[in-house]
PDB file of N, CA and C in Angstrom:
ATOM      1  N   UNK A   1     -92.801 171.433 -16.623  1.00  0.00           N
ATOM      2  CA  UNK A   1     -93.336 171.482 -15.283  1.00  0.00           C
ATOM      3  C   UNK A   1     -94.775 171.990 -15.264  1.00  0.00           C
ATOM      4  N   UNK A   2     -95.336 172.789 -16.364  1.00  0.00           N
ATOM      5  CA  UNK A   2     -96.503 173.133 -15.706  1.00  0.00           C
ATOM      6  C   UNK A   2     -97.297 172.030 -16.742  1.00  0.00           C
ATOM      7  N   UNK A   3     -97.430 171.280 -17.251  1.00  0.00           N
ATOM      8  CA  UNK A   3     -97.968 170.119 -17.754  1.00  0.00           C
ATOM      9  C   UNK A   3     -98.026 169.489 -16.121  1.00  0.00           C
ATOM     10  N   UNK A   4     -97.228 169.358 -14.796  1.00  0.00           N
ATOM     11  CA  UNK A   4     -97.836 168.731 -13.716  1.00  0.00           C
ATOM     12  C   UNK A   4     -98.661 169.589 -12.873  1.00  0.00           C
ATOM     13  N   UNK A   5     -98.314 171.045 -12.984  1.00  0.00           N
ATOM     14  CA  UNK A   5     -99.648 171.771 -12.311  1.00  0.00           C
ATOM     15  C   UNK A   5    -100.601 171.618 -12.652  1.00  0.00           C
ATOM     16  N   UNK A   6    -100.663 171.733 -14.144  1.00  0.00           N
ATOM     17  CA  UNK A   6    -102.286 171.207 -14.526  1.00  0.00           C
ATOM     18  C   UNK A   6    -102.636 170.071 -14.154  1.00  0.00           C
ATOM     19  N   UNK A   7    -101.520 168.880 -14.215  1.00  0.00           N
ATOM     20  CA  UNK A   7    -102.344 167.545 -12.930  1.00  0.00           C
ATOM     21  C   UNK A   7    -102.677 167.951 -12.071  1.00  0.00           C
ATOM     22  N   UNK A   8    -102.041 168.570 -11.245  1.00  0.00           N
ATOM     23  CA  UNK A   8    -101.903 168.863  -9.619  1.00  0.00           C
ATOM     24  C   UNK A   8    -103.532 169.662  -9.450  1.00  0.00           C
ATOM     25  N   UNK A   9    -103.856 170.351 -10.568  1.00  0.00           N
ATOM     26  CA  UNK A   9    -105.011 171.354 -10.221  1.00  0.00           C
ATOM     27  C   UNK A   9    -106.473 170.717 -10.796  1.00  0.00           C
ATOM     28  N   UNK A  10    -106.391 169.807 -11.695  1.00  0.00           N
ATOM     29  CA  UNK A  10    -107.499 168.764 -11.743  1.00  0.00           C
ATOM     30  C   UNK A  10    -108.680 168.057 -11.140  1.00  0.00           C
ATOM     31  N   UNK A  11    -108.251 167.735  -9.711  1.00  0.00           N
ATOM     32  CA  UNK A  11    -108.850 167.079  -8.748  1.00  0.00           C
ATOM     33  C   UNK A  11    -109.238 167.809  -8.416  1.00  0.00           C
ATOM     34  N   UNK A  12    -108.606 169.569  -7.572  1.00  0.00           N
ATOM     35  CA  UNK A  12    -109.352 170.255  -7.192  1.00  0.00           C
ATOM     36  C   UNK A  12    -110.892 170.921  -7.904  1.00  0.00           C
ATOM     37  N   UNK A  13    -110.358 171.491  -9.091  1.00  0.00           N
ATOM     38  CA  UNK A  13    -111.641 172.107 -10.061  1.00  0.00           C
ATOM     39  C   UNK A  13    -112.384 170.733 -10.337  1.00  0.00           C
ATOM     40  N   UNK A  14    -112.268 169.440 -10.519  1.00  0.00           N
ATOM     41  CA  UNK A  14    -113.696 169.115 -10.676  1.00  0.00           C
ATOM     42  C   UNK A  14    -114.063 168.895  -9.299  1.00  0.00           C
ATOM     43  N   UNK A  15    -113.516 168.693  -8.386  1.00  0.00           N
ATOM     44  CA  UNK A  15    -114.566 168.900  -6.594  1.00  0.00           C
ATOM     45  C   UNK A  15    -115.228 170.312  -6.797  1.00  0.00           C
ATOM     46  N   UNK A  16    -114.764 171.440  -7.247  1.00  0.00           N
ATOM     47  CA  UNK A  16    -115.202 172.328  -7.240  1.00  0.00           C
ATOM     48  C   UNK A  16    -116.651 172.632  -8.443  1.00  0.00           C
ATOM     49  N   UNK A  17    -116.172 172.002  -9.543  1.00  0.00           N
ATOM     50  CA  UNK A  17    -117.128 171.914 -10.233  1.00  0.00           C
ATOM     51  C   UNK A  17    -118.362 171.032  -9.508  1.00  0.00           C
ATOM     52  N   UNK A  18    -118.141 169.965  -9.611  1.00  0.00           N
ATOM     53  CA  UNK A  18    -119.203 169.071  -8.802  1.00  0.00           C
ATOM     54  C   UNK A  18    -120.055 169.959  -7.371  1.00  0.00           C
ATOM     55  N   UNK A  19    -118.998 170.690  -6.554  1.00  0.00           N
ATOM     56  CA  UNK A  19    -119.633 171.073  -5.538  1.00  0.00           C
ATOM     57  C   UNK A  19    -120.625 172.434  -5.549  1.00  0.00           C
ATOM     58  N   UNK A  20    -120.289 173.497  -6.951  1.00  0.00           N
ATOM     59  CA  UNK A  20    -121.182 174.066  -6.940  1.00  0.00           C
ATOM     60  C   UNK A  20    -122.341 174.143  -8.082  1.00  0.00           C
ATOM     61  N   UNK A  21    -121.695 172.669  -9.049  1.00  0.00           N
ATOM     62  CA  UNK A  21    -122.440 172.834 -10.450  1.00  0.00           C
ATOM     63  C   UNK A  21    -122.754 170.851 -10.281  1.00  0.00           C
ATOM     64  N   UNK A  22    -123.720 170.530  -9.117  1.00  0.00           N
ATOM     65  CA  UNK A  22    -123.671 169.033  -9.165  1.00  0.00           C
ATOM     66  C   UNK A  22    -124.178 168.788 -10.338  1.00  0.00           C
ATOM     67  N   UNK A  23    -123.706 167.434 -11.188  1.00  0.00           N
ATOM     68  CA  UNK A  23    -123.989 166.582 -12.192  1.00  0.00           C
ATOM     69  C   UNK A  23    -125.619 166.778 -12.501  1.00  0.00           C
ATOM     70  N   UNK A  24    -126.329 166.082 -11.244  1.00  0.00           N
ATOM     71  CA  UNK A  24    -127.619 165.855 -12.155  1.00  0.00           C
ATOM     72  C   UNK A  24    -128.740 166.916 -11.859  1.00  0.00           C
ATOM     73  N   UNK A  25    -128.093 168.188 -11.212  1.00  0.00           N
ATOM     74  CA  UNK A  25    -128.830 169.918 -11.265  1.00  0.00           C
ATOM     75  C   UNK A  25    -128.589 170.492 -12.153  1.00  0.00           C
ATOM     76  N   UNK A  26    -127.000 170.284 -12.831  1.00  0.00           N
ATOM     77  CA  UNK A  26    -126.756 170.942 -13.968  1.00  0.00           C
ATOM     78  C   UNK A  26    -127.653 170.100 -14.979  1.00  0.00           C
ATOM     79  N   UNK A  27    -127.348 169.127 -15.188  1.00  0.00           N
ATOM     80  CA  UNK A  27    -127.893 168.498 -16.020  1.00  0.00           C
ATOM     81  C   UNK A  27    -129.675 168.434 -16.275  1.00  0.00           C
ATOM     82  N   UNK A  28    -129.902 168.803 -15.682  1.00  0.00           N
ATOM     83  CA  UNK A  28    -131.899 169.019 -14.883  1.00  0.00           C
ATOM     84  C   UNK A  28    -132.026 170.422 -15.582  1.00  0.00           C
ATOM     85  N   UNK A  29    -131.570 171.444 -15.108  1.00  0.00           N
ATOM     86  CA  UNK A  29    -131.294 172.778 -16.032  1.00  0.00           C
ATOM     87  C   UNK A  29    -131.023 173.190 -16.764  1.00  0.00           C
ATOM     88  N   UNK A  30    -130.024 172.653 -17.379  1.00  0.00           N
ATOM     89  CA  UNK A  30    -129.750 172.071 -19.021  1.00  0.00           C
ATOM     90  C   UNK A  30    -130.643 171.691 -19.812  1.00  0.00           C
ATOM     91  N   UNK A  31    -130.852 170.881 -19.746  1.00  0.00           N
ATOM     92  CA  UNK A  31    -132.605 169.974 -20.117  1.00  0.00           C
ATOM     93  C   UNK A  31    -133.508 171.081 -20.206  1.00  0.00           C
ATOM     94  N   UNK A  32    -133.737 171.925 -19.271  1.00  0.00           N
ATOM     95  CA  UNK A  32    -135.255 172.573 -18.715  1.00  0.00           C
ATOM     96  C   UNK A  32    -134.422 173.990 -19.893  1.00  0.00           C
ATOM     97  N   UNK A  33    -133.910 173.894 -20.666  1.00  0.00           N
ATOM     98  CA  UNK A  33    -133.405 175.423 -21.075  1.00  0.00           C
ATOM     99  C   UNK A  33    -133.325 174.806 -22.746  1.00  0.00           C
ATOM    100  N   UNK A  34    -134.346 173.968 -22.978  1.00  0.00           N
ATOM    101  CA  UNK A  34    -133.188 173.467 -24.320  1.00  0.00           C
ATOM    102  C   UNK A  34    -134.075 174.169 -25.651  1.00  0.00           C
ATOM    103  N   UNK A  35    -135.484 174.834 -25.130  1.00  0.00           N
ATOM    104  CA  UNK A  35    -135.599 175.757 -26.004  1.00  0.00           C
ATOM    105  C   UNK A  35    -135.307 177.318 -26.087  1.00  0.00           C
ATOM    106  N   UNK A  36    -133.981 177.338 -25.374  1.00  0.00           N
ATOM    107  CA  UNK A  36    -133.363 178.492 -25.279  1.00  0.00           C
ATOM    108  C   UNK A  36    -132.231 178.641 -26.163  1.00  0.00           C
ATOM    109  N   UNK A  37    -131.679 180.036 -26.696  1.00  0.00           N
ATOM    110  CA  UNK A  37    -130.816 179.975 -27.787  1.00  0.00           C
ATOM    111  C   UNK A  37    -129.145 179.419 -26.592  1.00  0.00           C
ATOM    112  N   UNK A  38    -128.197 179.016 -27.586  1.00  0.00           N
ATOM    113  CA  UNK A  38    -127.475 178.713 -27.292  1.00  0.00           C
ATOM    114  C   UNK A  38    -126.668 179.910 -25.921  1.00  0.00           C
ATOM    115  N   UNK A  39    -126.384 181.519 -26.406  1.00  0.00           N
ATOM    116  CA  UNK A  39    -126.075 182.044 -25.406  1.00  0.00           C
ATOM    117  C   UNK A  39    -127.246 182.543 -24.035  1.00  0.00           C
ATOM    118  N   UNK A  40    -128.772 182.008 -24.682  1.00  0.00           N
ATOM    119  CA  UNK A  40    -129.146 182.508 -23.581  1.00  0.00           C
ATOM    120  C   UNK A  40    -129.384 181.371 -22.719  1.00  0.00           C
ATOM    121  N   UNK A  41    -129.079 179.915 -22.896  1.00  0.00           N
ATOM    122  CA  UNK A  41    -128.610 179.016 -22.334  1.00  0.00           C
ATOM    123  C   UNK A  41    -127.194 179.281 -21.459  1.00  0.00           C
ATOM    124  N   UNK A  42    -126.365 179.531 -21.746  1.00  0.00           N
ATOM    125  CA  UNK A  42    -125.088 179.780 -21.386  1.00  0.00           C
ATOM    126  C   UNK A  42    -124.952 180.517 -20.229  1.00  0.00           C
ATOM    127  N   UNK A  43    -125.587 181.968 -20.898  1.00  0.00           N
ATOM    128  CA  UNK A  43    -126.449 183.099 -19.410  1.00  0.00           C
ATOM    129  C   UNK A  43    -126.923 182.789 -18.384  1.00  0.00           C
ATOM    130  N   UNK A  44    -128.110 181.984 -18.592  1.00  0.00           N
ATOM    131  CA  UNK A  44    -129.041 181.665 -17.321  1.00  0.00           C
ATOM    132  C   UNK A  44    -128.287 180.499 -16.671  1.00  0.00           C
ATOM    133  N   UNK A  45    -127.406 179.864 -17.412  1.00  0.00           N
ATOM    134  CA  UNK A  45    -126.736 178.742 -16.266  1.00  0.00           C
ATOM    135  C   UNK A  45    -125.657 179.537 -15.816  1.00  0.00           C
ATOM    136  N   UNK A  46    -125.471 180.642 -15.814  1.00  0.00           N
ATOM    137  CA  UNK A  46    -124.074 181.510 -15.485  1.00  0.00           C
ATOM    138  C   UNK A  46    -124.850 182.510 -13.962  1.00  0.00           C
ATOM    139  N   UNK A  47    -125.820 183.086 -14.457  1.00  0.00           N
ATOM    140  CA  UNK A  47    -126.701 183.286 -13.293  1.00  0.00           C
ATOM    141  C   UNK A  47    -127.259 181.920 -12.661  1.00  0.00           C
ATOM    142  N   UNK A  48    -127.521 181.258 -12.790  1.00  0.00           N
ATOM    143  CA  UNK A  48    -128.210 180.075 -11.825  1.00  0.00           C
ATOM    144  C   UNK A  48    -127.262 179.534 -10.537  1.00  0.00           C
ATOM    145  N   UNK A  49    -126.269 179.404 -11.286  1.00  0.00           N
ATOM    146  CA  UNK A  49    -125.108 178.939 -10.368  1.00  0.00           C
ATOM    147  C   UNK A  49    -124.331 179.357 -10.156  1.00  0.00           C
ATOM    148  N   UNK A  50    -123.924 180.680 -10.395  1.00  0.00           N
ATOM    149  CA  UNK A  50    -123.076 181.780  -9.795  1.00  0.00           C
ATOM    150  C   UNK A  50    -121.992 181.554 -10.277  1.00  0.00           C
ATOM    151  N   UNK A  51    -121.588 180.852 -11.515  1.00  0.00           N
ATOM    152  CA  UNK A  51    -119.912 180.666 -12.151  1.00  0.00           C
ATOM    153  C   UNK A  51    -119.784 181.460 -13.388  1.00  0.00           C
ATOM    154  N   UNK A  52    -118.340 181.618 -13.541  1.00  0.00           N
ATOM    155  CA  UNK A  52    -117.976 182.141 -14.952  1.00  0.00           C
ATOM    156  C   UNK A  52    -118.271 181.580 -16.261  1.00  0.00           C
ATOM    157  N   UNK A  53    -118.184 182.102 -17.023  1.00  0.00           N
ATOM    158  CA  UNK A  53    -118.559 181.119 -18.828  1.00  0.00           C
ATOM    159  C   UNK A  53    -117.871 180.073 -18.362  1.00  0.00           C
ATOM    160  N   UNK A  54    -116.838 180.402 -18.348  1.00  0.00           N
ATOM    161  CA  UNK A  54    -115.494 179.413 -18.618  1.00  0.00           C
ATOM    162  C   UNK A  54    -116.140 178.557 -17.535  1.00  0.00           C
ATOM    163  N   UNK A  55    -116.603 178.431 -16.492  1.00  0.00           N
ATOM    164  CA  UNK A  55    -117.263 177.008 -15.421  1.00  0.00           C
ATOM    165  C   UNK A  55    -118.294 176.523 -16.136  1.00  0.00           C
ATOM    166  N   UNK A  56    -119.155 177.214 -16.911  1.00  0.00           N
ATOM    167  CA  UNK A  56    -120.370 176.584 -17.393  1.00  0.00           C
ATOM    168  C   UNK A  56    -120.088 176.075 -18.392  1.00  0.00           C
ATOM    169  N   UNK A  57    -119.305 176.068 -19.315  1.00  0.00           N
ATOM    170  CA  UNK A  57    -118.437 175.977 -20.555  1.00  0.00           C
ATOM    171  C   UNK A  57    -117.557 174.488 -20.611  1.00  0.00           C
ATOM    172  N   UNK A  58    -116.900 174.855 -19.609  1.00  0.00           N
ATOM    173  CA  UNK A  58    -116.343 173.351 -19.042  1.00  0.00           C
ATOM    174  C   UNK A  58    -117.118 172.296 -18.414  1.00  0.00           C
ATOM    175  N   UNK A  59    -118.263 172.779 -17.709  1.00  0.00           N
ATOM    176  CA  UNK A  59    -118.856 172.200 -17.403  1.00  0.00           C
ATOM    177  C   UNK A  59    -119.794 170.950 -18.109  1.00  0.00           C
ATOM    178  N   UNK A  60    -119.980 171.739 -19.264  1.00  0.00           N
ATOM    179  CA  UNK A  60    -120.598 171.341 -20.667  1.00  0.00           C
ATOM    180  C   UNK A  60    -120.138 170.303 -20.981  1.00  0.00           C
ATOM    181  N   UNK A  61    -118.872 170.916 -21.253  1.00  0.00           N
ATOM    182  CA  UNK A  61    -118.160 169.914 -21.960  1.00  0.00           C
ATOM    183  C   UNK A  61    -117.879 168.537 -21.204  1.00  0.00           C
ATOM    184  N   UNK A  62    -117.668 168.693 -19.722  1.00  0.00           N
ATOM    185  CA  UNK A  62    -117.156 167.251 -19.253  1.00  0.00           C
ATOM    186  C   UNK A  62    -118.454 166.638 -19.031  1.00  0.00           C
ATOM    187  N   UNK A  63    -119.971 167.156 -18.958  1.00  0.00           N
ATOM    188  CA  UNK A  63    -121.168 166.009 -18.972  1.00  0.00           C
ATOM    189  C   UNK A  63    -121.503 165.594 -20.157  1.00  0.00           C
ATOM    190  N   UNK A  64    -120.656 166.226 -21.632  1.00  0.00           N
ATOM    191  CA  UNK A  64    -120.879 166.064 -23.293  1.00  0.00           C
ATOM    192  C   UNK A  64    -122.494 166.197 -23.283  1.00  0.00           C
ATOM    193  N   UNK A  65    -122.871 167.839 -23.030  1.00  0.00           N
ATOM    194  CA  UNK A  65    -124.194 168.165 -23.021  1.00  0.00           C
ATOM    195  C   UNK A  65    -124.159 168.887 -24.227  1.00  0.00           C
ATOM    196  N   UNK A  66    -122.843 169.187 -24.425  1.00  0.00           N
ATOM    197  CA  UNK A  66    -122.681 169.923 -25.860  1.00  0.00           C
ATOM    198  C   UNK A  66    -123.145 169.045 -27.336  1.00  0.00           C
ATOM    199  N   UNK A  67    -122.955 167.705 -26.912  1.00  0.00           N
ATOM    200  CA  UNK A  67    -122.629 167.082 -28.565  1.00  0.00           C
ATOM    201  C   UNK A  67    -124.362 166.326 -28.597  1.00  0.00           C
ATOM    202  N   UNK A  68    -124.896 166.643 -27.462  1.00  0.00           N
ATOM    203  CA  UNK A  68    -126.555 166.162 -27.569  1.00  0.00           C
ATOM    204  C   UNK A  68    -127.327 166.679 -28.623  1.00  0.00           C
ATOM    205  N   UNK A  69    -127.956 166.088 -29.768  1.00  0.00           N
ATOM    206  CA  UNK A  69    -129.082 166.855 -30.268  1.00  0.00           C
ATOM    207  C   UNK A  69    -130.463 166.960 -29.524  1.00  0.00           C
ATOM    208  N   UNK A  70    -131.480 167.654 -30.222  1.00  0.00           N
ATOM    209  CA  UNK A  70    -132.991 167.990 -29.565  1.00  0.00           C
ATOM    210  C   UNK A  70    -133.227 166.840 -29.785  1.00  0.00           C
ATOM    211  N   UNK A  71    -133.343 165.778 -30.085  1.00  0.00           N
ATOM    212  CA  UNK A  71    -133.767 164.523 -29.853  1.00  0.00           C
ATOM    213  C   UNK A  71    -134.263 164.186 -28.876  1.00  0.00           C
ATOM    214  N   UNK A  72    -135.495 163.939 -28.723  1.00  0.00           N
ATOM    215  CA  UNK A  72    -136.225 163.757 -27.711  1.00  0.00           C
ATOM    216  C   UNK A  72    -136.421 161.950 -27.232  1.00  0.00           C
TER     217      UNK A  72
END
C-alpha cells in the first residue's frame, strides 16, 4: 500500500516543485552558479528559493542538471 501513496503524492510535490522552484528560474540559477563549488551551489539555491536540500536535490535531479558537464 504505500508503493500507492507514493503515487498518490507525486502530482502534488511536482506542482509544488514547479510552483516554487519553476523549471526555467531554477534552471537560469543553476547556470548563473556553475562556477560555484558543488555545496556552495546547493546552498545558494537552498537560500534563493526557500526549500530544503532534499527540494533542491530533487529538483536537480528531475531537470538532469546533475549529469551536465561545464561544457559550454
Amino acid at each position: 500500500m504505500a508503493h500507492s501513496d507514493s503515487e498518490s503524492e507525486r502530482v502534488p510535490n511536482r506542482f509544488a516543485a514547479e510552483l516554487l522552484m519553476p523549471e526555467k528560474v531554477f534552471k537560469k540559477r543553476y547556470k548563473a552558479l556553475e562556477n560555484s563549488t558543488y555545496y556552495e551551489k546547493i546552498a545558494q539555491l537552498i537560500e534563493d528559493f526557500g526549500v530544503t536540500q532534499t527540494a533542491v536535490l530533487k529538483r536537480i535531479e528531475e531537470l538532469n542538471l546533475n549529469s551536465k558537464s561545464k561544457e559550454a
